[in-house]
N, C-alpha and C. Protein backbone atom coordinates (compact mmCIF):
# COMPACT_ATOMS: atom_id res chain seq x y z
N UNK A 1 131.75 -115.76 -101.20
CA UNK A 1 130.55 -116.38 -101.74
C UNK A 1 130.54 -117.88 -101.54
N UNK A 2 131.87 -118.48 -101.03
CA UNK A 2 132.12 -119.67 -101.20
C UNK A 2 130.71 -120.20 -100.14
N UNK A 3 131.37 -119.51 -99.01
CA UNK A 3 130.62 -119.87 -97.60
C UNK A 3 129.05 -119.58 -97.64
N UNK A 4 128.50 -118.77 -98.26
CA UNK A 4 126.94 -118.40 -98.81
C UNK A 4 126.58 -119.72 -99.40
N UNK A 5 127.32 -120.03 -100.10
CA UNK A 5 126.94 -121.11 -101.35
C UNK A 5 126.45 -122.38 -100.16
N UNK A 6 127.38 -122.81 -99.67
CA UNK A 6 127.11 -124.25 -99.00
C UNK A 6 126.03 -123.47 -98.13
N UNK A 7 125.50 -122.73 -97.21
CA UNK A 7 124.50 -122.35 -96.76
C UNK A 7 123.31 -122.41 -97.62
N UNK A 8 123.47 -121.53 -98.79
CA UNK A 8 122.14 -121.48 -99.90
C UNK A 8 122.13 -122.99 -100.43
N UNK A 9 123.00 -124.29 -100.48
CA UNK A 9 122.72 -125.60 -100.77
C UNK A 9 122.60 -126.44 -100.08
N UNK A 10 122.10 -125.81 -98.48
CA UNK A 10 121.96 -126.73 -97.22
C UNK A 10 122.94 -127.12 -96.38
N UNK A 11 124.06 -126.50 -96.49
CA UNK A 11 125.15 -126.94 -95.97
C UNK A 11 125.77 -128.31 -96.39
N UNK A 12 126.89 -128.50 -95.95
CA UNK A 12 127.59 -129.88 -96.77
C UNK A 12 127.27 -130.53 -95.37
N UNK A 13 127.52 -131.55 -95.38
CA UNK A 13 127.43 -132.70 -94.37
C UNK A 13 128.70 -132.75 -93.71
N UNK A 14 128.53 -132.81 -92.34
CA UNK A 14 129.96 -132.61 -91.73
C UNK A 14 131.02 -133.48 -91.93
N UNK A 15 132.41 -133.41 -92.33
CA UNK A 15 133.16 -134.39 -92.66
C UNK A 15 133.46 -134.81 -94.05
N UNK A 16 132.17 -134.09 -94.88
CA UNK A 16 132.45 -134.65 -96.20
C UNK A 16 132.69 -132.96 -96.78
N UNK A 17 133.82 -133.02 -97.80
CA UNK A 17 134.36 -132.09 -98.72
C UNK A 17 132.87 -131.72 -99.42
N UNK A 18 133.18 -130.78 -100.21
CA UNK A 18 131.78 -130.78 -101.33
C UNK A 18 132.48 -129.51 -101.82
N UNK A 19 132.78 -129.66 -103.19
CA UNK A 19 133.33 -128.28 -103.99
C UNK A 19 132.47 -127.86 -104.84
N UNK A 20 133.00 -126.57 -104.37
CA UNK A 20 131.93 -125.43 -105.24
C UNK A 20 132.72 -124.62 -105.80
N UNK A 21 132.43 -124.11 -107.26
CA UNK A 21 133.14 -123.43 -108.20
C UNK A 21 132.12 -121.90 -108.10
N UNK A 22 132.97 -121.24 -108.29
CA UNK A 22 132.14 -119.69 -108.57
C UNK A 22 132.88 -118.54 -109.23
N UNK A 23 132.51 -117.80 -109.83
CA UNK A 23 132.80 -116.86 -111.03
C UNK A 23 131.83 -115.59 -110.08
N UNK A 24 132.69 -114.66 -110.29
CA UNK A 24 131.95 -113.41 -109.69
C UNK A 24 132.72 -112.24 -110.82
N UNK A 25 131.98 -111.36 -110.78
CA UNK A 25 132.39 -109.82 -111.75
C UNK A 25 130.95 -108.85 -111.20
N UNK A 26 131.70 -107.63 -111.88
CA UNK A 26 130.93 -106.46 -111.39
C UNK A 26 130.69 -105.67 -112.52
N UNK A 27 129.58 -105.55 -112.72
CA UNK A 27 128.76 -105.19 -114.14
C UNK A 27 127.54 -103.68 -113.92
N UNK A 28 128.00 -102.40 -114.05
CA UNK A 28 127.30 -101.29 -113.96
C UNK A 28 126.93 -101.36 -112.70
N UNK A 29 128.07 -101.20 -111.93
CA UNK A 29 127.81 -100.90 -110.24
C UNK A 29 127.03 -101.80 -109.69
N UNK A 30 126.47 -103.64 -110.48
CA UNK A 30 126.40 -104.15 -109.37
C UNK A 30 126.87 -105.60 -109.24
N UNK A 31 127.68 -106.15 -108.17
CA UNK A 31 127.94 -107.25 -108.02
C UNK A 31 127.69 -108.26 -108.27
N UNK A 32 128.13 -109.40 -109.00
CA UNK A 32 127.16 -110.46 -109.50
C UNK A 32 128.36 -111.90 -109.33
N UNK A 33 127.49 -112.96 -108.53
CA UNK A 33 128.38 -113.74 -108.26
C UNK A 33 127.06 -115.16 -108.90
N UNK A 34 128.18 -116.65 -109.50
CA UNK A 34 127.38 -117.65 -109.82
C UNK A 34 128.23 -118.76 -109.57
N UNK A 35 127.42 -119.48 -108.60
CA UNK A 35 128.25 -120.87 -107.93
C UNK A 35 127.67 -122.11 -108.30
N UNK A 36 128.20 -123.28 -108.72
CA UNK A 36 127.74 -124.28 -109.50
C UNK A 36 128.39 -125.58 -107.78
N UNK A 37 127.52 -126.47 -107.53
CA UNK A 37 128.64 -127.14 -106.67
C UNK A 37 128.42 -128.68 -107.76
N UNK A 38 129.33 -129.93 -106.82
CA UNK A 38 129.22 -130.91 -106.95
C UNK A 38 127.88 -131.35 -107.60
N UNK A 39 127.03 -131.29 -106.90
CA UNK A 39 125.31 -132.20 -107.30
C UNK A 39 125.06 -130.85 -108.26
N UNK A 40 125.30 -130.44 -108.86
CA UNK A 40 124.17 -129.54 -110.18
C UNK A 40 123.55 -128.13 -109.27
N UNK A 41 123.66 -127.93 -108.09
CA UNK A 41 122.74 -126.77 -107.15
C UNK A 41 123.56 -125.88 -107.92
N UNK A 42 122.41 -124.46 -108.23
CA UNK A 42 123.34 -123.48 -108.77
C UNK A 42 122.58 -122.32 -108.10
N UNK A 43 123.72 -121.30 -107.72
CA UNK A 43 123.14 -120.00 -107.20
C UNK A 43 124.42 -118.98 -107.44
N UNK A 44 122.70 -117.90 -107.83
CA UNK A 44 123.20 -116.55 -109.08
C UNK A 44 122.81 -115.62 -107.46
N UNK A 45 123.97 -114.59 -107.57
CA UNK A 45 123.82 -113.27 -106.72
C UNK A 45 124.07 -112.56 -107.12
N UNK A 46 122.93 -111.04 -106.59
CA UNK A 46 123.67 -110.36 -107.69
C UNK A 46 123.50 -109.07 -106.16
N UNK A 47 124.66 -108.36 -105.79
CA UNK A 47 124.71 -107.22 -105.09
C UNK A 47 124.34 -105.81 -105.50
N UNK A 48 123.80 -104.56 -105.33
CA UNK A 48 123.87 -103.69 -105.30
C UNK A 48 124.84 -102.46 -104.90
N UNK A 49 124.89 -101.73 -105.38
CA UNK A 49 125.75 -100.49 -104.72
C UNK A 49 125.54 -99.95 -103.08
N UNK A 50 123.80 -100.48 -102.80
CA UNK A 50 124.08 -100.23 -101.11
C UNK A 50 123.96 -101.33 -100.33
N UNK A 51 123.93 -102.60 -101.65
CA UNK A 51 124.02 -103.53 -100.61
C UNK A 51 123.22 -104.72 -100.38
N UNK A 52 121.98 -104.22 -101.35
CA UNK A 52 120.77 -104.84 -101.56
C UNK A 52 121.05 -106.01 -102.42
N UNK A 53 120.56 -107.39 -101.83
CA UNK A 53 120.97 -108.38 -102.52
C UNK A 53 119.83 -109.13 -102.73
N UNK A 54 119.91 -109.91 -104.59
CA UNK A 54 118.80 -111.18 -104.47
C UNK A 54 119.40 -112.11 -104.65
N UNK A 55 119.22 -113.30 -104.19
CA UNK A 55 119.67 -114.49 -104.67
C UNK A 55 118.56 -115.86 -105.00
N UNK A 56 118.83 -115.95 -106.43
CA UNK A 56 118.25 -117.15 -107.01
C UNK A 56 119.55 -118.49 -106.38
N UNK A 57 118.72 -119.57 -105.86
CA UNK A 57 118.99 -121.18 -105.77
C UNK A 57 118.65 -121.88 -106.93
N UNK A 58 118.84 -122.88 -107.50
CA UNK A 58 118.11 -123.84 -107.94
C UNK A 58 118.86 -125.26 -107.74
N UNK A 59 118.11 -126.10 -106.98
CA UNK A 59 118.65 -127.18 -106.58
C UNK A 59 118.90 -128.38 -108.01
N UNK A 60 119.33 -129.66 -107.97
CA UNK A 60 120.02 -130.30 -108.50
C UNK A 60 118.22 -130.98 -109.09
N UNK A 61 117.08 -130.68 -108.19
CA UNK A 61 116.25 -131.46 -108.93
C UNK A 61 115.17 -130.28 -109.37
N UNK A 62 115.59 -129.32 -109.80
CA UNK A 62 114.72 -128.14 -110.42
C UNK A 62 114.18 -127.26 -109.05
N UNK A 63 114.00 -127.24 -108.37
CA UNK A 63 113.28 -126.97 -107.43
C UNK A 63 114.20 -125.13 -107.38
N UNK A 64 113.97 -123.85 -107.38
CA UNK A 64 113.90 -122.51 -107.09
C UNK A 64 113.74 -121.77 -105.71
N UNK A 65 114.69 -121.29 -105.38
CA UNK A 65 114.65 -120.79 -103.61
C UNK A 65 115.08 -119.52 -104.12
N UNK A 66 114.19 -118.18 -103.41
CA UNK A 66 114.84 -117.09 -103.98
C UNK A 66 115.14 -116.50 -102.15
N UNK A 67 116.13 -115.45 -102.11
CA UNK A 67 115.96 -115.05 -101.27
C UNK A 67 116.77 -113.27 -101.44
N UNK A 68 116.19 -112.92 -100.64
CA UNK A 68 115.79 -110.78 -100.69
C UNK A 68 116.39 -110.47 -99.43
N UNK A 69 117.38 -109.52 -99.75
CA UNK A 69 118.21 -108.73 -98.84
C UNK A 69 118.07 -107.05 -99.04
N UNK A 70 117.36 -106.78 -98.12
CA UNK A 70 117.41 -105.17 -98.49
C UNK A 70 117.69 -104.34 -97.44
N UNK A 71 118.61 -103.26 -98.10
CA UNK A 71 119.38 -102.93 -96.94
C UNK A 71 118.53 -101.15 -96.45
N UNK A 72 118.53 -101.43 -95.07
CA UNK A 72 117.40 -100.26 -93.98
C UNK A 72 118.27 -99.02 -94.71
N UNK A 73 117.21 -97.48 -95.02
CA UNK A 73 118.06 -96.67 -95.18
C UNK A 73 117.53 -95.90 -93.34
């Protein structure tokens, strides 16, 4: 999730570190991960059993990016 995270917060700038903390657990078959970085950006994932994923962003100045993963049967 580490590597999702700096993608879902724009990527870090090349050369510069940028740490990101994240807590993940699995709650009635489905995956749920929440990454906080440096500047305040926080993003909640939460997986499914086949795979199907949403993920809420919210950047450091309120601003909401959602994005929908659904997996072909």
């Amino acid at each position: 999730m580490i590597v999702g995270s700096f993608v879902l917060f724009g990527g870090a700038m090349p050369g510069m570190a940028q740490e990101v903390e994240c807590e993940a657990y699995e709650e009635d078959g489905m995956g749920v991960a929440v990454c906080t970085d440096d500047d305040g950006n926080t993003a909640v994932s939460v997986t499914d059993e086949e795979g199907n994923q949403v993920t809420i962003v919210e950047d450091e100045e309120g601003n909401e990016y959602t994005e929908i993963i659904e997996v072909e049967q």
